[in-house]
C-alpha atoms as a PDB file:
ATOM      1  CA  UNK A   1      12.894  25.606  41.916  1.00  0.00           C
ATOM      2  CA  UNK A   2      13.714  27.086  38.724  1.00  0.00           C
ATOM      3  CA  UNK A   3      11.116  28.989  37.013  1.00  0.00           C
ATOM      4  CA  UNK A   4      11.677  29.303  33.060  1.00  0.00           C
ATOM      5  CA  UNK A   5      10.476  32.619  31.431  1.00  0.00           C
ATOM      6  CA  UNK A   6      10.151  30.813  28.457  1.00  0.00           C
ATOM      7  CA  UNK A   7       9.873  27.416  26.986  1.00  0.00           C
ATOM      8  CA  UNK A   8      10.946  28.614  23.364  1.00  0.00           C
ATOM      9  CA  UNK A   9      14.124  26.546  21.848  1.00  0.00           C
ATOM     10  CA  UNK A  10      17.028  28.780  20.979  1.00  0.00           C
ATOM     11  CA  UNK A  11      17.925  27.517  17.233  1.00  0.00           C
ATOM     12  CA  UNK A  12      21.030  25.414  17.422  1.00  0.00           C
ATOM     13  CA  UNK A  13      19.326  23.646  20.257  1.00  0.00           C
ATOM     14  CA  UNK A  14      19.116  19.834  19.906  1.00  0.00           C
ATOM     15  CA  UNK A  15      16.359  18.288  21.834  1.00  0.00           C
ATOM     16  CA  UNK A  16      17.212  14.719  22.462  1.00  0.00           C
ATOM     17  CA  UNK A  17      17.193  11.223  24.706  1.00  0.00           C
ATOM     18  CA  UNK A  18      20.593   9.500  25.264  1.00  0.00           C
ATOM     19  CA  UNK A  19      21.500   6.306  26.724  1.00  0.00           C
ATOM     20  CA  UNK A  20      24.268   5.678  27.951  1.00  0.00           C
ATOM     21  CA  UNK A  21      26.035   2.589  30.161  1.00  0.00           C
ATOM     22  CA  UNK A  22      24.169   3.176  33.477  1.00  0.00           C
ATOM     23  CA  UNK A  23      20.890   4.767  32.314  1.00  0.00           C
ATOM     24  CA  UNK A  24      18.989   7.071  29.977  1.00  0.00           C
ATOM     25  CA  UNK A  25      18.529  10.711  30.125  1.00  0.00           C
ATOM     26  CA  UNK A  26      16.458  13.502  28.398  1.00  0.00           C
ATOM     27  CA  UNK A  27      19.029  15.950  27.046  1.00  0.00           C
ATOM     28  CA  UNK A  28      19.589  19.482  25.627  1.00  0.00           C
ATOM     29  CA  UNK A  29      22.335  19.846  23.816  1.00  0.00           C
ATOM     30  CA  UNK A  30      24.346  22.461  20.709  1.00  0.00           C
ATOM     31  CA  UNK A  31      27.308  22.329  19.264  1.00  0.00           C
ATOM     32  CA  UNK A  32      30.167  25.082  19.334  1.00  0.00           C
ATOM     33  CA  UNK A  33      29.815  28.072  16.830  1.00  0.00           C
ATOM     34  CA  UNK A  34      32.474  28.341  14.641  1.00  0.00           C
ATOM     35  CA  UNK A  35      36.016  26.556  16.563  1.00  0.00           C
ATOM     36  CA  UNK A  36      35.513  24.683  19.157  1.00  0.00           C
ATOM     37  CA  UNK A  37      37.576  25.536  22.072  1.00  0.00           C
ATOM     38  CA  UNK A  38      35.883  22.960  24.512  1.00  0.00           C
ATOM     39  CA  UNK A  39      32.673  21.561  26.270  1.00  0.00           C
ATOM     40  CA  UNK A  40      30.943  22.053  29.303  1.00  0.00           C
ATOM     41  CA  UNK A  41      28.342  19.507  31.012  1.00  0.00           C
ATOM     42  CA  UNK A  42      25.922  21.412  32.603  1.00  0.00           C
ATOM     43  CA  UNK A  43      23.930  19.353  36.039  1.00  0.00           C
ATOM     44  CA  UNK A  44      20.540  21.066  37.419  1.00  0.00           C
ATOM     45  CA  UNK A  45      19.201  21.579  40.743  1.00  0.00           C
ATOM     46  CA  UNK A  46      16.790  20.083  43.080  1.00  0.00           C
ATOM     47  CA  UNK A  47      12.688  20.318  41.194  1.00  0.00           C
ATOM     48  CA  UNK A  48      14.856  21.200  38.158  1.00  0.00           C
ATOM     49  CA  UNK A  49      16.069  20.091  34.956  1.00  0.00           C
ATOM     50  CA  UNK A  50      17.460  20.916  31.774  1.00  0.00           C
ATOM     51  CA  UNK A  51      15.296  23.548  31.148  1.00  0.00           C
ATOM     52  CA  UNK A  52      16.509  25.415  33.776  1.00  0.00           C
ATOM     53  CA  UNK A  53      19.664  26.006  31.249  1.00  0.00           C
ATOM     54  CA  UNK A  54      18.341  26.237  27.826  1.00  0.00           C
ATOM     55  CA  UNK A  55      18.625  29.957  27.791  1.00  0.00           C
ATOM     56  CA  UNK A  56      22.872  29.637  27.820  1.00  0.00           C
ATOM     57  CA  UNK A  57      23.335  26.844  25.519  1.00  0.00           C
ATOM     58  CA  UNK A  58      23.783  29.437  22.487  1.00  0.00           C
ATOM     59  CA  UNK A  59      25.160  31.940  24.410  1.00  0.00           C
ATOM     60  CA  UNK A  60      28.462  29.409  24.999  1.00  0.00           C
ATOM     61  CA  UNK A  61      28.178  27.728  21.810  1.00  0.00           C
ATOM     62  CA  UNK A  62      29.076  31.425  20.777  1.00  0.00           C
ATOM     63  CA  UNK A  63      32.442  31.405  22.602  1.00  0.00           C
ATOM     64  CA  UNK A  64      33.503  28.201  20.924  1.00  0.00           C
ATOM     65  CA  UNK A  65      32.154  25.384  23.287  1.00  0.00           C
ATOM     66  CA  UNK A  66      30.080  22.281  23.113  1.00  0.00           C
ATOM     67  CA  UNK A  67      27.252  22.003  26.125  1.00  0.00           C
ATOM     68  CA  UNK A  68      25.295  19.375  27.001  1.00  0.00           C
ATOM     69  CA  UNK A  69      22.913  19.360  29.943  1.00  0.00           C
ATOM     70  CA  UNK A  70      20.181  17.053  31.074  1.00  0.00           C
ATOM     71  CA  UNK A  71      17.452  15.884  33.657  1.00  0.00           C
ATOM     72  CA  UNK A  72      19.014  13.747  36.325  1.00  0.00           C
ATOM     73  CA  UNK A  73      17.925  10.216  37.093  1.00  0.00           C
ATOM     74  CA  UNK A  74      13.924  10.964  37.971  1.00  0.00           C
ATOM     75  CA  UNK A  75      13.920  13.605  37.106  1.00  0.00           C
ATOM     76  CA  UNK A  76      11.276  15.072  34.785  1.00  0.00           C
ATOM     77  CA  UNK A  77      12.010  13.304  31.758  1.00  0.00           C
ATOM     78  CA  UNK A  78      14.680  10.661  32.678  1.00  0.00           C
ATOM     79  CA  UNK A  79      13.246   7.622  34.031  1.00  0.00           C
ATOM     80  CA  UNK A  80      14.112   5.998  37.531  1.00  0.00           C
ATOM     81  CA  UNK A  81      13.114   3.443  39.530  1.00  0.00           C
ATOM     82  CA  UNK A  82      12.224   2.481  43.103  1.00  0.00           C
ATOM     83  CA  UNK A  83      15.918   0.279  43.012  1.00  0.00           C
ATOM     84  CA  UNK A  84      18.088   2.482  41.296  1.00  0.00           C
ATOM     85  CA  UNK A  85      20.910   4.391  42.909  1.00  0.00           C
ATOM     86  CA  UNK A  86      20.118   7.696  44.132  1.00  0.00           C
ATOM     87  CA  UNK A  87      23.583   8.258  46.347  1.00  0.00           C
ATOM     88  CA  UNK A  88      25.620  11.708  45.621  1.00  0.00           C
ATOM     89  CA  UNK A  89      28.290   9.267  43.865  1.00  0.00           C
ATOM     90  CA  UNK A  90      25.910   7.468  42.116  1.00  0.00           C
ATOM     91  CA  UNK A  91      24.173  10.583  40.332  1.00  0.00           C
ATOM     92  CA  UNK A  92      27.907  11.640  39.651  1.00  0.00           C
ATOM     93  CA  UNK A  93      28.708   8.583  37.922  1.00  0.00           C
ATOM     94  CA  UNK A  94      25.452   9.117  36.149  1.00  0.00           C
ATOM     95  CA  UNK A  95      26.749  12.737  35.034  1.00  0.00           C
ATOM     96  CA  UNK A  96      30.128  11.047  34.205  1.00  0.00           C
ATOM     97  CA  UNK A  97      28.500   8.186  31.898  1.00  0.00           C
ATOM     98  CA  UNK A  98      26.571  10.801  30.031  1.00  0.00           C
ATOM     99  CA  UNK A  99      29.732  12.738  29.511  1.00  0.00           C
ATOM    100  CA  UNK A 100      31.664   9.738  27.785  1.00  0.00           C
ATOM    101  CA  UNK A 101      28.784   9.310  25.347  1.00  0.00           C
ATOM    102  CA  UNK A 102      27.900  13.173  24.664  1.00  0.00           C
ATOM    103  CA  UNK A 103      31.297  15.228  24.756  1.00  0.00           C
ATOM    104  CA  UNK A 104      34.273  14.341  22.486  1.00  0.00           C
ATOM    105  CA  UNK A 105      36.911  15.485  25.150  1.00  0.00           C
ATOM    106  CA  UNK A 106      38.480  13.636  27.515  1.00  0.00           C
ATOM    107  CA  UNK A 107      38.757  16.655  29.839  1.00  0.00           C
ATOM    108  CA  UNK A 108      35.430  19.175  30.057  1.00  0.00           C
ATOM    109  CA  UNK A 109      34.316  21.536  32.533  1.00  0.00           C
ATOM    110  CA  UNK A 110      31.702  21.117  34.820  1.00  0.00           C
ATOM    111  CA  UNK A 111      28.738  23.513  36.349  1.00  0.00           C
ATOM    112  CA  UNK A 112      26.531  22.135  39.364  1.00  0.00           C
ATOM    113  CA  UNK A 113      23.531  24.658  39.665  1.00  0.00           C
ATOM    114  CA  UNK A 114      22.624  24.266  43.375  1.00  0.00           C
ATOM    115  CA  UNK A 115      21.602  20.701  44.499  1.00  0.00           C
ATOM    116  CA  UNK A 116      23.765  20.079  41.201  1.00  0.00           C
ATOM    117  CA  UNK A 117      26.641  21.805  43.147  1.00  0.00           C
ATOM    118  CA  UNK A 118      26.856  18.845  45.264  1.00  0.00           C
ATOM    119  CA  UNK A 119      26.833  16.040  42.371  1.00  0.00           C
ATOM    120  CA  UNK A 120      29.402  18.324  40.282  1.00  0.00           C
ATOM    121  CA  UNK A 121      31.638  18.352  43.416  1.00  0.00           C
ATOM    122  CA  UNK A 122      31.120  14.806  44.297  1.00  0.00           C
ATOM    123  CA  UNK A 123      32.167  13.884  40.573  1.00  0.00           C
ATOM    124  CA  UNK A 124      35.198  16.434  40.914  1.00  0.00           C
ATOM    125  CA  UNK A 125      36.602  14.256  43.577  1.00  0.00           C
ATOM    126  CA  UNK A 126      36.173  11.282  42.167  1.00  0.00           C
ATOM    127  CA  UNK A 127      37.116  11.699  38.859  1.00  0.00           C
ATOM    128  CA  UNK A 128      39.660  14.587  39.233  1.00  0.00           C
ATOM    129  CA  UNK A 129      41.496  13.966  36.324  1.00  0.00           C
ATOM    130  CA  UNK A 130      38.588  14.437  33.847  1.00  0.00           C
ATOM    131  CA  UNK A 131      37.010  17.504  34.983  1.00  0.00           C
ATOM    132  CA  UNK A 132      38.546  21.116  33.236  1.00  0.00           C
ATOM    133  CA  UNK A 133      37.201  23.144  35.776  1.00  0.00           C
ATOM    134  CA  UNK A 134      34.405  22.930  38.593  1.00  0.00           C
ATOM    135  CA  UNK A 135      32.104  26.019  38.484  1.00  0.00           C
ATOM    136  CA  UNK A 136      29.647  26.108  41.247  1.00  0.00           C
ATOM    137  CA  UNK A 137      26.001  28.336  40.823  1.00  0.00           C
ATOM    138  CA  UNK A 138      24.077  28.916  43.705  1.00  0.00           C
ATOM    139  CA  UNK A 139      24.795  26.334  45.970  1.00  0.00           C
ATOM    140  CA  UNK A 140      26.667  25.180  49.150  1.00  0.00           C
ATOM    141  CA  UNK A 141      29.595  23.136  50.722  1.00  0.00           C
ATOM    142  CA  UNK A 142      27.117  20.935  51.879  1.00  0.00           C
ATOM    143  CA  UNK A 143      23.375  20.354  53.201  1.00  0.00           C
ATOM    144  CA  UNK A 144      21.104  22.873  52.728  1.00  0.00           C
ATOM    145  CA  UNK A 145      19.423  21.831  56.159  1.00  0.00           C
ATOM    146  CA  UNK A 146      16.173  22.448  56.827  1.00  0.00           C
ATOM    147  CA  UNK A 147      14.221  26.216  57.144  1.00  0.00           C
ATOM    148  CA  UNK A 148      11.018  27.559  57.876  1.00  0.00           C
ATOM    149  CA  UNK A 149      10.832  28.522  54.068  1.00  0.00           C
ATOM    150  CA  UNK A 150      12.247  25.274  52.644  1.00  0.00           C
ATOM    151  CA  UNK A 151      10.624  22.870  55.223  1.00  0.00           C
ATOM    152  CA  UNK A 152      12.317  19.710  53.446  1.00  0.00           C
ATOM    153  CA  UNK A 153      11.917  17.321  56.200  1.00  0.00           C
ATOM    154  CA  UNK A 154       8.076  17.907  56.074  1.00  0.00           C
ATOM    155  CA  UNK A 155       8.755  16.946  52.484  1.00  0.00           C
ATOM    156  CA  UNK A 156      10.982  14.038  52.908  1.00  0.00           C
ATOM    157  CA  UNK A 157       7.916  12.778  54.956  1.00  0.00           C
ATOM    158  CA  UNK A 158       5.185  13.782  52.539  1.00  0.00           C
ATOM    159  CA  UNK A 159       6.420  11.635  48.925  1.00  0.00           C
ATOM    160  CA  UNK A 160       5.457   8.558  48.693  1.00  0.00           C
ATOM    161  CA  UNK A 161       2.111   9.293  50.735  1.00  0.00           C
ATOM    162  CA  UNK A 162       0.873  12.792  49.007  1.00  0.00           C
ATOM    163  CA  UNK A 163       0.037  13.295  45.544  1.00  0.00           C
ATOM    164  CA  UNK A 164       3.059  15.345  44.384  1.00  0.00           C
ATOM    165  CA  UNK A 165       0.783  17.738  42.063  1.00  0.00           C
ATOM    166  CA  UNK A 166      -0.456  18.318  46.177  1.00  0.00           C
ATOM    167  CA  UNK A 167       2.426  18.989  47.063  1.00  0.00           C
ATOM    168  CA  UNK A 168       3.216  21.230  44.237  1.00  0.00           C
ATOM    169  CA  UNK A 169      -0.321  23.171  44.237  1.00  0.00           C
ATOM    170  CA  UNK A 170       0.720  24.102  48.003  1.00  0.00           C
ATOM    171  CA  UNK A 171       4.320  25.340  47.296  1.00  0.00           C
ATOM    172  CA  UNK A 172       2.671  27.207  44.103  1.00  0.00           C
ATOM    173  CA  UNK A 173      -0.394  28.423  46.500  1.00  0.00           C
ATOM    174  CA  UNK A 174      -0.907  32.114  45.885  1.00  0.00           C
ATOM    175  CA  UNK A 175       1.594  32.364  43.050  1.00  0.00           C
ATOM    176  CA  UNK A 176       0.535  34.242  39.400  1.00  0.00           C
ATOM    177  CA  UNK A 177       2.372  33.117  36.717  1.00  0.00           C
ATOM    178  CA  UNK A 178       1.792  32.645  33.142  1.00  0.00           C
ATOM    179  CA  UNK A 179      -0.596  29.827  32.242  1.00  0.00           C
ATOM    180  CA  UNK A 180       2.402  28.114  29.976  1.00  0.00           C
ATOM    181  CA  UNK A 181       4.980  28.592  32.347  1.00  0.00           C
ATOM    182  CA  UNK A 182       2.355  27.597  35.045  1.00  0.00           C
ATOM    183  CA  UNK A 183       1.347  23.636  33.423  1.00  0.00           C
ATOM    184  CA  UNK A 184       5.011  23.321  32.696  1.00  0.00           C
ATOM    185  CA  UNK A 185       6.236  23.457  36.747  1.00  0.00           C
ATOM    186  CA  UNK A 186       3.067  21.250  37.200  1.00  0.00           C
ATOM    187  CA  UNK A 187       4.047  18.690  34.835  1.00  0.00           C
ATOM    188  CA  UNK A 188       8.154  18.824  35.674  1.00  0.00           C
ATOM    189  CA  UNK A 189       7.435  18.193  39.279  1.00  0.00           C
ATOM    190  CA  UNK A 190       4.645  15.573  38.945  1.00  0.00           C
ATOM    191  CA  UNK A 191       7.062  13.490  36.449  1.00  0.00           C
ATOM    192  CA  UNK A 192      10.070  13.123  39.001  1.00  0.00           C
ATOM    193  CA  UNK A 193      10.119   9.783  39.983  1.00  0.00           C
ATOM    194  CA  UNK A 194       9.418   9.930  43.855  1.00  0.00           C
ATOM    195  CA  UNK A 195      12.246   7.930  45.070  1.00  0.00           C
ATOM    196  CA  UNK A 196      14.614  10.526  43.353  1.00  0.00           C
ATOM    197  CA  UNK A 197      12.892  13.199  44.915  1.00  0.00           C
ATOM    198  CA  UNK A 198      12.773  11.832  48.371  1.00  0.00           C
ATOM    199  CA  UNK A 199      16.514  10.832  47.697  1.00  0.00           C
ATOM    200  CA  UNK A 200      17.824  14.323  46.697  1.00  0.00           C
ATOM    201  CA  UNK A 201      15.382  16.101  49.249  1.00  0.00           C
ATOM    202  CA  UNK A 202      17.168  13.894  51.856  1.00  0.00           C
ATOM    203  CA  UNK A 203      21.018  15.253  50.301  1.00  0.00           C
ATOM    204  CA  UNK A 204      19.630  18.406  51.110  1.00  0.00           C
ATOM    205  CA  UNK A 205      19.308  17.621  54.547  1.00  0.00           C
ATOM    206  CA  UNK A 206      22.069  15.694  55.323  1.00  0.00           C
ATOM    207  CA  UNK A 207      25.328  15.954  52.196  1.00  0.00           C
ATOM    208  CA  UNK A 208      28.761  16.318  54.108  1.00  0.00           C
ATOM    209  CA  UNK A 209      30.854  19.122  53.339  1.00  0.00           C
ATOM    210  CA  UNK A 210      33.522  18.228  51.200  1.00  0.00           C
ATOM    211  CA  UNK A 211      34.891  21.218  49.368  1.00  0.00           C
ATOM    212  CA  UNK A 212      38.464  20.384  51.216  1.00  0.00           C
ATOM    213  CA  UNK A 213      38.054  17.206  48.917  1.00  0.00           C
ATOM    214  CA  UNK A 214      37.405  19.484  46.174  1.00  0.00           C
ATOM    215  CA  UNK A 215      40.008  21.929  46.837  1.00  0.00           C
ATOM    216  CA  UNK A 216      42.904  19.053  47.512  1.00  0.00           C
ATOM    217  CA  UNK A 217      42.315  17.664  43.676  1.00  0.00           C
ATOM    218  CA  UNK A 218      43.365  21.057  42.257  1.00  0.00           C
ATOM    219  CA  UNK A 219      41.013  21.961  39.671  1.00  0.00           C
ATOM    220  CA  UNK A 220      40.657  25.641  38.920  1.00  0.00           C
ATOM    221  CA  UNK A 221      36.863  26.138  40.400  1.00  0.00           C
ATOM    222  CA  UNK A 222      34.470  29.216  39.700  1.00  0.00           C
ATOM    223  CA  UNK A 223      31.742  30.174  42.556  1.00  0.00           C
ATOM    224  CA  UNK A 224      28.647  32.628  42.022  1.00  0.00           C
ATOM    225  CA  UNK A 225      25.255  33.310  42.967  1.00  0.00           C
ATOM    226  CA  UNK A 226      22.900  35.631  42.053  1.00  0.00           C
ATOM    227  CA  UNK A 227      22.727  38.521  44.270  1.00  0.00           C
ATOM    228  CA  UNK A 228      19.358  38.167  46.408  1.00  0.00           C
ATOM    229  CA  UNK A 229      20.057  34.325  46.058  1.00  0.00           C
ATOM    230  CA  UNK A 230      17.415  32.571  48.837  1.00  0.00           C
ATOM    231  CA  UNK A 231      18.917  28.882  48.996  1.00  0.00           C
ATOM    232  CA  UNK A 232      22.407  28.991  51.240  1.00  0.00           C
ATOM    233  CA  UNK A 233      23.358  31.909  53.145  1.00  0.00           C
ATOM    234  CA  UNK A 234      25.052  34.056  51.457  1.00  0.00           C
ATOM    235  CA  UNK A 235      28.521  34.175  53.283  1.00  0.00           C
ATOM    236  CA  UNK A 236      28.401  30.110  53.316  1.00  0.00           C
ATOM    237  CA  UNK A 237      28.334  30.911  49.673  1.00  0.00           C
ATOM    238  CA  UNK A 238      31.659  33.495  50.055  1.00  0.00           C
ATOM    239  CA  UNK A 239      33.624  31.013  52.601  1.00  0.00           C
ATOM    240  CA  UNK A 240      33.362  28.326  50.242  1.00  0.00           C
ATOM    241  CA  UNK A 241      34.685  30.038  47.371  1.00  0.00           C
ATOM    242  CA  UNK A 242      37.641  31.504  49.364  1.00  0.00           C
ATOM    243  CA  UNK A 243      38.459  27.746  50.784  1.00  0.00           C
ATOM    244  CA  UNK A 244      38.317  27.162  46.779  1.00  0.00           C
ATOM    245  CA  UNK A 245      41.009  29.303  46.390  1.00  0.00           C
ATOM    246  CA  UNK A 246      38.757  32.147  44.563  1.00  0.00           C
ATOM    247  CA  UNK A 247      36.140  34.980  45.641  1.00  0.00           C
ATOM    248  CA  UNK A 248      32.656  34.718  44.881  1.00  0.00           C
ATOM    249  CA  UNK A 249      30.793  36.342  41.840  1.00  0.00           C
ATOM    250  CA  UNK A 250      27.942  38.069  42.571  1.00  0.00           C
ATOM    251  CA  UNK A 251      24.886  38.558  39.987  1.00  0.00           C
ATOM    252  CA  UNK A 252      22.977  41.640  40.589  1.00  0.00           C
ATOM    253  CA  UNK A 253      20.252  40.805  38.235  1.00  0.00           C
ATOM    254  CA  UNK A 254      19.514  36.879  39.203  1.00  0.00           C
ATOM    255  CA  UNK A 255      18.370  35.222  42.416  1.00  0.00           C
ATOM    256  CA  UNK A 256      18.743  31.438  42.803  1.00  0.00           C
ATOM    257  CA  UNK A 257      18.343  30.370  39.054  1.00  0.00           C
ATOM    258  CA  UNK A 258      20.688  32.887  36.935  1.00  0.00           C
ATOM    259  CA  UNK A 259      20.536  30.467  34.248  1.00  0.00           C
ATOM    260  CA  UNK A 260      16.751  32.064  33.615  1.00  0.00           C
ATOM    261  CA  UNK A 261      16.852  34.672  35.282  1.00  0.00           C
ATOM    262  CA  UNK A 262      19.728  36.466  33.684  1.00  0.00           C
ATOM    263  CA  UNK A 263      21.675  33.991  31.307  1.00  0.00           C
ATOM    264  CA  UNK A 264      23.792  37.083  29.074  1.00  0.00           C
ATOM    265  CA  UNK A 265      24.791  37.911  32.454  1.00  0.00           C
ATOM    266  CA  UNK A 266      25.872  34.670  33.587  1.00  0.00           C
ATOM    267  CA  UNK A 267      27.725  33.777  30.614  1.00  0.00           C
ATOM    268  CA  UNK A 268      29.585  37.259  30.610  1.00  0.00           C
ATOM    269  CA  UNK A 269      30.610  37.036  33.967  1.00  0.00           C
ATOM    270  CA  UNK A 270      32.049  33.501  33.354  1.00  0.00           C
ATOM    271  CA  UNK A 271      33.736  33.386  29.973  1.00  0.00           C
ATOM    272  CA  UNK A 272      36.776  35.075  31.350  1.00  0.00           C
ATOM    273  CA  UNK A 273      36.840  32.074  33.870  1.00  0.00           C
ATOM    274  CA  UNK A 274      36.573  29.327  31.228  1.00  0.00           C
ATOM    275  CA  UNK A 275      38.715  30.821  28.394  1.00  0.00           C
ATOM    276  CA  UNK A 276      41.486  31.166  30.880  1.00  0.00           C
ATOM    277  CA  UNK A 277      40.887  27.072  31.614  1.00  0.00           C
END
């Protein structure tokens, strides 16, 4: 879960709702800074959302480049249903359909922030031929499988019969945060629709590895984690990135959420990666 230090909108910021051809999603989006030199679609984690990216929309507006991210179907503020499609490829078709309406190129580069990793790759392979470059944040080849400190089966089990502001009070239990930041996690997680939460809890527990996929369509891809990162192990993380062809980057100051937790840092260790694309 990605914990915002604030919930201030960076000027330039466009807070918005979109729909497109397959659904509707709450979006945050800016426009490049003087020439535009591309755009980048941004797709959060697991618990998250758009928020947990706010921080770097003017940060790569400043190097030239339109961004656009967004919650996912369920979650916080885009709606889903019981019915609707929750599969890996049909969240990347989501991500896709929201691209043709928000960004003007035909080609744009991509960033999957942990369970986002796993969309952002599935959409790589299936749309090869649209995607700039794949950039992967904190997240895995695969499943995340289940752990003593992320006991996701338990969860799996628990929507859909627990109150999720339950569920959330225990995984907060014991935490101090401030009040603001506090009634914002409460109100993000209680909004996800449950059957997109059970649905990407059970992608966590179960997604195939397919980086070979993602490595056989040839697009230049980007891996890094923060540096005390607690999702996948750490040298899943580094054999993923070399069977992408590249080494991973390593961000001293950010653990599992560097889009919060150090977004100047982020953006300055990627730039190189996407002016070069």
């Amino acid at each position: 879960m990605s914990v915002p230090r604030t919930l201030e909108i960076p000027e330039g910021v466009e807070v918005t709702r979109v729909l497109t051809a397959r659904s509707e999603h709450a979006v945050h989006r800016i426009s490049a800074a003087g020439e535009r030199v591309g755009s980048i679609l941004l797709v959060p984690g697991w618990t998250g959302s758009k928020e947990d990216f706010t921080p770097v929309l003017p940060l790569l507006a400043d190097l030239g480049f339109d961004v656009v991210t967004f919650d996912q179907r369920g979650q916080y503020e885009s709606p889903g249903d019981v019915e609707d499609d929750y599969s890996l490829e049909g969240l990347a078709e989501d991500a896709l359909a929201l691209a043709d309406v928000t960004i003007q190129d035909e080609r744009f580069h991509l960033l999957g922030h942990s369970f986002g990793g796993l969309v952002a790759q599935t959409l790589t392979i299936g749309h090869p031929d649209r995607i700039r470059t794949l950039s992967l944040l904190c997240t895995g080849p695969g499943a995340l499988g289940d752990t003593p400190t992320r006991p996701l089966q338990r969860l799996v089990t628990a929507i859909g019969k627990v109150p999720l502001l339950q569920i959330h009070e225990l995984r907060e239990q014991g935490i101090k945060r401030p009040a603001q930041i506090t009634a914002f996690l409460a109100k993000r997680f209680t909004a996800n629709a449950p059957a997109s939460l059970k649905a990407m809890t059970q992608h966590l527990l179960d997604a195939e590895d397919r980086v070979d996929e993602v490595a056989a369509t040839g697009v230049p891809c980007w891996v890094a984690r923060g540096e005390t990162d607690d999702a996948w192990p750490h040298e899943v993380q580094a054999e993923m990135a070399r069977r992408l062809g590249t080494e991973i980057v390593i961000l001293p100051s950010a653990a599992h959420s560097p889009g919060v937790e150090a977004p100047e840092e982020l953006v300055d260790d990627w730039r190189g990666f996407l002016l070069a694309h």
